[in-house]
C-alpha atoms as a PDB file:
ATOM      1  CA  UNK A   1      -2.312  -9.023 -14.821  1.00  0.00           C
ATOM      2  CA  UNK A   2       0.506 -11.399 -13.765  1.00  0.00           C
ATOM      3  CA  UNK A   3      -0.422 -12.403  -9.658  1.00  0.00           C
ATOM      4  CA  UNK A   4       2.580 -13.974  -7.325  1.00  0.00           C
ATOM      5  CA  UNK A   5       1.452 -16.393  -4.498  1.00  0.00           C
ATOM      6  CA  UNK A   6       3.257 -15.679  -1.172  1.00  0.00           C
ATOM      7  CA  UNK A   7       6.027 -18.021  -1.189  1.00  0.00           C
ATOM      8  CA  UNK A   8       7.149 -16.286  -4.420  1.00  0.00           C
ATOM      9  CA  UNK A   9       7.426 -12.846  -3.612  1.00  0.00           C
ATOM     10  CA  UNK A  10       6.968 -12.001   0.575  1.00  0.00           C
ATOM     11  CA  UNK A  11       9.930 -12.685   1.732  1.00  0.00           C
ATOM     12  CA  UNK A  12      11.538 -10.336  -0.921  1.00  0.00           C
ATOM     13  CA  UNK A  13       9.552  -7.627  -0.329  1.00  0.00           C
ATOM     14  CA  UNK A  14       9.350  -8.055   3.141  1.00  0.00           C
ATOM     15  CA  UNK A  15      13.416  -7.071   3.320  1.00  0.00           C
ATOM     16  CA  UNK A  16      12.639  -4.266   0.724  1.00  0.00           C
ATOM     17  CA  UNK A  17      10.445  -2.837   3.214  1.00  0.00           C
ATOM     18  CA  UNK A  18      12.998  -2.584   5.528  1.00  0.00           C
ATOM     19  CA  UNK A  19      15.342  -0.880   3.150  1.00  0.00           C
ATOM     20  CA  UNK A  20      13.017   1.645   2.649  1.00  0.00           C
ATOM     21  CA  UNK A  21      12.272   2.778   5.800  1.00  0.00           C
ATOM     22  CA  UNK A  22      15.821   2.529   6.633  1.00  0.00           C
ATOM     23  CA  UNK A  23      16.258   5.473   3.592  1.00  0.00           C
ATOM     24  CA  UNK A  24      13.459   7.319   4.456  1.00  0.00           C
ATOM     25  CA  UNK A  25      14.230   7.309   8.074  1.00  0.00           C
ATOM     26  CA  UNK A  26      17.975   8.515   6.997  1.00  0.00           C
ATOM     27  CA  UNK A  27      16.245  11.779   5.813  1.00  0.00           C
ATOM     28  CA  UNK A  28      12.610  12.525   7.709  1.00  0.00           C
ATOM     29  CA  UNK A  29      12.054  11.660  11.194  1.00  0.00           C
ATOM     30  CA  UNK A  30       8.304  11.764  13.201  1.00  0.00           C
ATOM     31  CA  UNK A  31       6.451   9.461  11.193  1.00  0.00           C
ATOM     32  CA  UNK A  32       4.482   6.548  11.443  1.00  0.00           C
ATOM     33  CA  UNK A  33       5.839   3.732   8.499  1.00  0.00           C
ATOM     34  CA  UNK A  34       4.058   0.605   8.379  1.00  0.00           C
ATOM     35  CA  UNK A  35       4.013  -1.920   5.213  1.00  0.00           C
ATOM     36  CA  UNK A  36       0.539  -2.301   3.961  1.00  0.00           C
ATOM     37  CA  UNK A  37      -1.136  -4.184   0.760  1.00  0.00           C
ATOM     38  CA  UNK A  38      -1.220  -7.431  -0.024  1.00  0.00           C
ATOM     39  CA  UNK A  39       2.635  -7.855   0.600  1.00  0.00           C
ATOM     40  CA  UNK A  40       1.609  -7.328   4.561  1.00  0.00           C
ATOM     41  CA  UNK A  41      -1.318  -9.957   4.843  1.00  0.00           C
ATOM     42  CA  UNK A  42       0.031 -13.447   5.421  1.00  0.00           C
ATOM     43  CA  UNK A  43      -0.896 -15.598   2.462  1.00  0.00           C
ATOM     44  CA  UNK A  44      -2.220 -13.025   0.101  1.00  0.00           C
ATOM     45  CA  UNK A  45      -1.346 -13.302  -3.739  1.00  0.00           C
ATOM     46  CA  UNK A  46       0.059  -9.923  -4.767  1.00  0.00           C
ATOM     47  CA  UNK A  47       1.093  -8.420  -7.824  1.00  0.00           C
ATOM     48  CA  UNK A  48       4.294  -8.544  -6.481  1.00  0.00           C
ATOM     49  CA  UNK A  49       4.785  -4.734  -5.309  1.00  0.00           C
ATOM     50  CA  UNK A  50       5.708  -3.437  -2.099  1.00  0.00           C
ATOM     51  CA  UNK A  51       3.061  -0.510  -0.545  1.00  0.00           C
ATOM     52  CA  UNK A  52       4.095   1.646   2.082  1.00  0.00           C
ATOM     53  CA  UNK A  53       2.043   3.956   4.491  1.00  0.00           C
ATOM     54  CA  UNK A  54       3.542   6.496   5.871  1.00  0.00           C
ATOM     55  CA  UNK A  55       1.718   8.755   8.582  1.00  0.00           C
ATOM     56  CA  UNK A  56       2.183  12.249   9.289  1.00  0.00           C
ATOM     57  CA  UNK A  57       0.675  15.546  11.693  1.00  0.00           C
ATOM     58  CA  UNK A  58      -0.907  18.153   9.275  1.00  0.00           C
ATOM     59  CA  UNK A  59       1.996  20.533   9.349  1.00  0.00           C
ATOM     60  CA  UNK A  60       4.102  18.183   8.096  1.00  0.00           C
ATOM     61  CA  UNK A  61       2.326  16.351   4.840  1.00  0.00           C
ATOM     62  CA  UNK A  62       3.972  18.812   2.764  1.00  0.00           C
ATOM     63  CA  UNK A  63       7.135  18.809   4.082  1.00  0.00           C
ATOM     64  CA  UNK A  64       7.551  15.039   3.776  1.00  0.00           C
ATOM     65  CA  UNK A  65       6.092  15.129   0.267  1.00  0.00           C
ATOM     66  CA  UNK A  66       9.276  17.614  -0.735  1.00  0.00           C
ATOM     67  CA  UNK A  67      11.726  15.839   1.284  1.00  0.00           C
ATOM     68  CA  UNK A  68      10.693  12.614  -0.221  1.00  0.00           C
ATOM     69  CA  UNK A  69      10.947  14.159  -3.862  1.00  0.00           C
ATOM     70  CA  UNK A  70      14.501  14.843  -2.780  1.00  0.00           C
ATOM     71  CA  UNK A  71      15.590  11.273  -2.704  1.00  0.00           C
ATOM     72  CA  UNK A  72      14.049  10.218  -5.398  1.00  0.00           C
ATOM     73  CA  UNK A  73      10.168   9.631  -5.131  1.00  0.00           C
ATOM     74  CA  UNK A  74       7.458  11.303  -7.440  1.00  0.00           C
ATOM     75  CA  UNK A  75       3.597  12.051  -7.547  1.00  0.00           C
ATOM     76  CA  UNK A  76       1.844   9.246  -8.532  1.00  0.00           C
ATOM     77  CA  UNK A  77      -0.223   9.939 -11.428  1.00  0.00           C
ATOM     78  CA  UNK A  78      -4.125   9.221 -11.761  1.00  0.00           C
ATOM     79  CA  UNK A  79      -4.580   8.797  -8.284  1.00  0.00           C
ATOM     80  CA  UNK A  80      -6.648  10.336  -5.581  1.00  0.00           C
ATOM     81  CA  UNK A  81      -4.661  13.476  -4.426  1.00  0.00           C
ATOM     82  CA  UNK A  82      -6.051  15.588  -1.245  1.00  0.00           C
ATOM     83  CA  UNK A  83      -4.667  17.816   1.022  1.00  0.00           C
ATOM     84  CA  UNK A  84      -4.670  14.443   3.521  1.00  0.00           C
ATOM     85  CA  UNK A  85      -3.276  11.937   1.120  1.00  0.00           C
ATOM     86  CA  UNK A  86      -0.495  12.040  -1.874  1.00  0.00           C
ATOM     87  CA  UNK A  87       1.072   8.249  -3.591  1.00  0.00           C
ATOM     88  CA  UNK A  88       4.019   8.431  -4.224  1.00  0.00           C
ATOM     89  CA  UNK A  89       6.495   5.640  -6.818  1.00  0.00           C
ATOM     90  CA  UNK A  90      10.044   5.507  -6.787  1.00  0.00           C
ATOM     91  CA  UNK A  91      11.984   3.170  -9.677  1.00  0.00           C
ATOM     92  CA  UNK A  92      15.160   3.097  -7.788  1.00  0.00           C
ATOM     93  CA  UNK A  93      14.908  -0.187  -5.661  1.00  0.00           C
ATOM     94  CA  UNK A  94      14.079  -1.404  -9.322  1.00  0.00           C
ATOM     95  CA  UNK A  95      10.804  -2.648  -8.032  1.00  0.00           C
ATOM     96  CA  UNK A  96       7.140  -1.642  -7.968  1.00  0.00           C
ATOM     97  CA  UNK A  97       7.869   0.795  -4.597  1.00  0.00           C
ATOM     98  CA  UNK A  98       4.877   3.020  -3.484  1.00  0.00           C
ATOM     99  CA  UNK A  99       3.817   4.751  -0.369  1.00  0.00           C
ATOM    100  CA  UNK A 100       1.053   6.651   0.958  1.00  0.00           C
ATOM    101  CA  UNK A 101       1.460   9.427   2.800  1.00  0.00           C
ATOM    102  CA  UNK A 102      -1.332  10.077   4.690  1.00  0.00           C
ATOM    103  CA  UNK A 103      -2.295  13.074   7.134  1.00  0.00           C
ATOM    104  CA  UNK A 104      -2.890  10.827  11.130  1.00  0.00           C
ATOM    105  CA  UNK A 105      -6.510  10.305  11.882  1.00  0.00           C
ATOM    106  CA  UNK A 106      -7.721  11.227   8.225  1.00  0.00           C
ATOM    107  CA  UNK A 107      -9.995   8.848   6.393  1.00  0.00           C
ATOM    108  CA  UNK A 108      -7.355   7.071   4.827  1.00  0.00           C
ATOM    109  CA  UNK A 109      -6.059   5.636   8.032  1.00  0.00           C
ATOM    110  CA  UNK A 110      -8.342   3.191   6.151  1.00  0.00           C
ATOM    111  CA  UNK A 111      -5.081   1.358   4.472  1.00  0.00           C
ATOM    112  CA  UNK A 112      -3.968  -0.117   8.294  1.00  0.00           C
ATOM    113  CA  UNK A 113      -7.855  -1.042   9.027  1.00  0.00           C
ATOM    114  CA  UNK A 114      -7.838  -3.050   6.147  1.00  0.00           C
ATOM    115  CA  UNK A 115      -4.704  -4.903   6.411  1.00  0.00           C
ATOM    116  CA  UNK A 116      -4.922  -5.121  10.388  1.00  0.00           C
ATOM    117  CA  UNK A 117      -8.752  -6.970  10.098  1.00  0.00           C
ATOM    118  CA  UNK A 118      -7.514  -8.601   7.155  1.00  0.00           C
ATOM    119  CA  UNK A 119      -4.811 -10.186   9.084  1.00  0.00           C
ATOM    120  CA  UNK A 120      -7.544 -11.801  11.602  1.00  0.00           C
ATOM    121  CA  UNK A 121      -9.314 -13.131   8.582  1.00  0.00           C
ATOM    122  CA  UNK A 122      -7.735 -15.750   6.601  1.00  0.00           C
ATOM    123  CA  UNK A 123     -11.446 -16.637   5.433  1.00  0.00           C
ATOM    124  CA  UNK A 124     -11.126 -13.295   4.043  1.00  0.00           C
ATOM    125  CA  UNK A 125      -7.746 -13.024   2.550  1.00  0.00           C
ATOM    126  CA  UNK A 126      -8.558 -16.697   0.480  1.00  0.00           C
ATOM    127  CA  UNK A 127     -11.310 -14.804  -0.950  1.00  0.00           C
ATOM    128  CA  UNK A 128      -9.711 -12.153  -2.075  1.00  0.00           C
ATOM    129  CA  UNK A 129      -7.166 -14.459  -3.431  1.00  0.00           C
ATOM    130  CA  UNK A 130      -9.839 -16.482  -5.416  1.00  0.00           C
ATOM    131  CA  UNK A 131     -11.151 -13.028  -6.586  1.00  0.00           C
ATOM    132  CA  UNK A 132      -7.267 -11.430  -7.925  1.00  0.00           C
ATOM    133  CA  UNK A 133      -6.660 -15.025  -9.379  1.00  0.00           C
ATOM    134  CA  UNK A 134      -9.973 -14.565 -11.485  1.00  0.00           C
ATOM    135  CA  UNK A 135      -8.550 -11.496 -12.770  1.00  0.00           C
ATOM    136  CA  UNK A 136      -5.417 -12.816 -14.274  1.00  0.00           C
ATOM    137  CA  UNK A 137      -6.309 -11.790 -17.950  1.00  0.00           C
ATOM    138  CA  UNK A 138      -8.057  -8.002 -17.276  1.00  0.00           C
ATOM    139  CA  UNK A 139      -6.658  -5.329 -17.983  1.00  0.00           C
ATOM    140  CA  UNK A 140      -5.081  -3.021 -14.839  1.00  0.00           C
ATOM    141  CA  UNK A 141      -8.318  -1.063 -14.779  1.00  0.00           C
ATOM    142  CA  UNK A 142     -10.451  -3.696 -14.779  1.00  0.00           C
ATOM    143  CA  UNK A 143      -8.659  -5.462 -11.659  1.00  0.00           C
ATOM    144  CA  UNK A 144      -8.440  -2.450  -9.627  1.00  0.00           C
ATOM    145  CA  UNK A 145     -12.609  -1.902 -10.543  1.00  0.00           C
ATOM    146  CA  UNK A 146     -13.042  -5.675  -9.080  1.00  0.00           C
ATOM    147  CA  UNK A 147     -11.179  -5.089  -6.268  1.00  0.00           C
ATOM    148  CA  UNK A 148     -11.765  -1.908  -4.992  1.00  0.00           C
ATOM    149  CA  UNK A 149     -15.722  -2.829  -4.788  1.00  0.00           C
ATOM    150  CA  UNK A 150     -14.708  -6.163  -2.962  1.00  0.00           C
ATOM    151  CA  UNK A 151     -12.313  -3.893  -0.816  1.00  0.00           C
ATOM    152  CA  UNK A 152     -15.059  -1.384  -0.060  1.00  0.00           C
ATOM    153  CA  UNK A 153     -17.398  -3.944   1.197  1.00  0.00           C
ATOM    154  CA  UNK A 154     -14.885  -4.774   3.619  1.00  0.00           C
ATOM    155  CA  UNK A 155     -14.282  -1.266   4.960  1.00  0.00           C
ATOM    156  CA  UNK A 156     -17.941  -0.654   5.227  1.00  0.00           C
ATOM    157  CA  UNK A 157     -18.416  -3.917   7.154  1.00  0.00           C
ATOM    158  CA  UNK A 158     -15.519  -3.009   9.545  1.00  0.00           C
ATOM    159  CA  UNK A 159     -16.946   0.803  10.478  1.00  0.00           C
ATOM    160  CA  UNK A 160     -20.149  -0.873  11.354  1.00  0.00           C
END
């Protein structure tokens, strides 16, 4: 795995972000966008990509699934998939591009609690630094394993 520090890669993918939204915003109104992953949290070494949440009401998750297919975004594969939450890739900003779409006040509202108490903690987010610089020669699998149970003993400390 091949990890960027911050000065390398945020402000990049901070104007990306806004690109994106502009897009998406060109062709579905009524939604909640906000950047989240690494790429959001001050200081945090990233793999680089650019993550993307993007609320909706129930009626709608669909909807903005099919109207996001329509300019050029597809189902992530091997990845959680509910009838609250769908990732989504794109190749045509020729970068790692991915958003959430996520039904408001499901579970995975848990994306914007993480970054927004990560962003309090830069304790936190040189920890988790440390930890994705320790995985610089596992295999994608492997990192994601390491993280996520780092990651979840965050979230659980934050809902108590």
């Amino acid at each position: 795995m091949k990890f960027f520090e911050p000065e390398e890669y945020q402000d990049k993918v901070n104007e990306l972000f806004e690109k994106v939204r502009e897009d998406i915003f060109n062709c579905i109104s009524n939604l909640r966008f906000e950047h989240i992953g690494a790429s959001s949290i001050k200081g945090s070494v990233s793999k680089g990509d650019l993550d993307i949440f993007v609320g909706v009401k129930k009626d709608q998750f669909n909807l903005t699934i099919e109207k996001l297919k329509e300019i050029g975004f597809t189902e992530k594969e091997n990845t959680l998939r509910t009838n609250e939450l769908c990732m989504m890739v794109t190749d045509k900003y020729n970068y790692d591009v991915a958003i959430q779409i996520v039904v408001n006040g499901s579970e995975f509202e848990d994306f914007i609690k993480f970054r927004d108490f990560m962003m309090t903690r830069p304790d936190l987010v040189e920890e988790l630094n440390v930890l994705k610089r320790s995985c610089s020669d596992f295999t994608p699998d492997e990192y994601r394993a390491k993280k996520s149970n780092w990651v979840e003993g965050i979230l659980k400390n934050i809902k108590n």
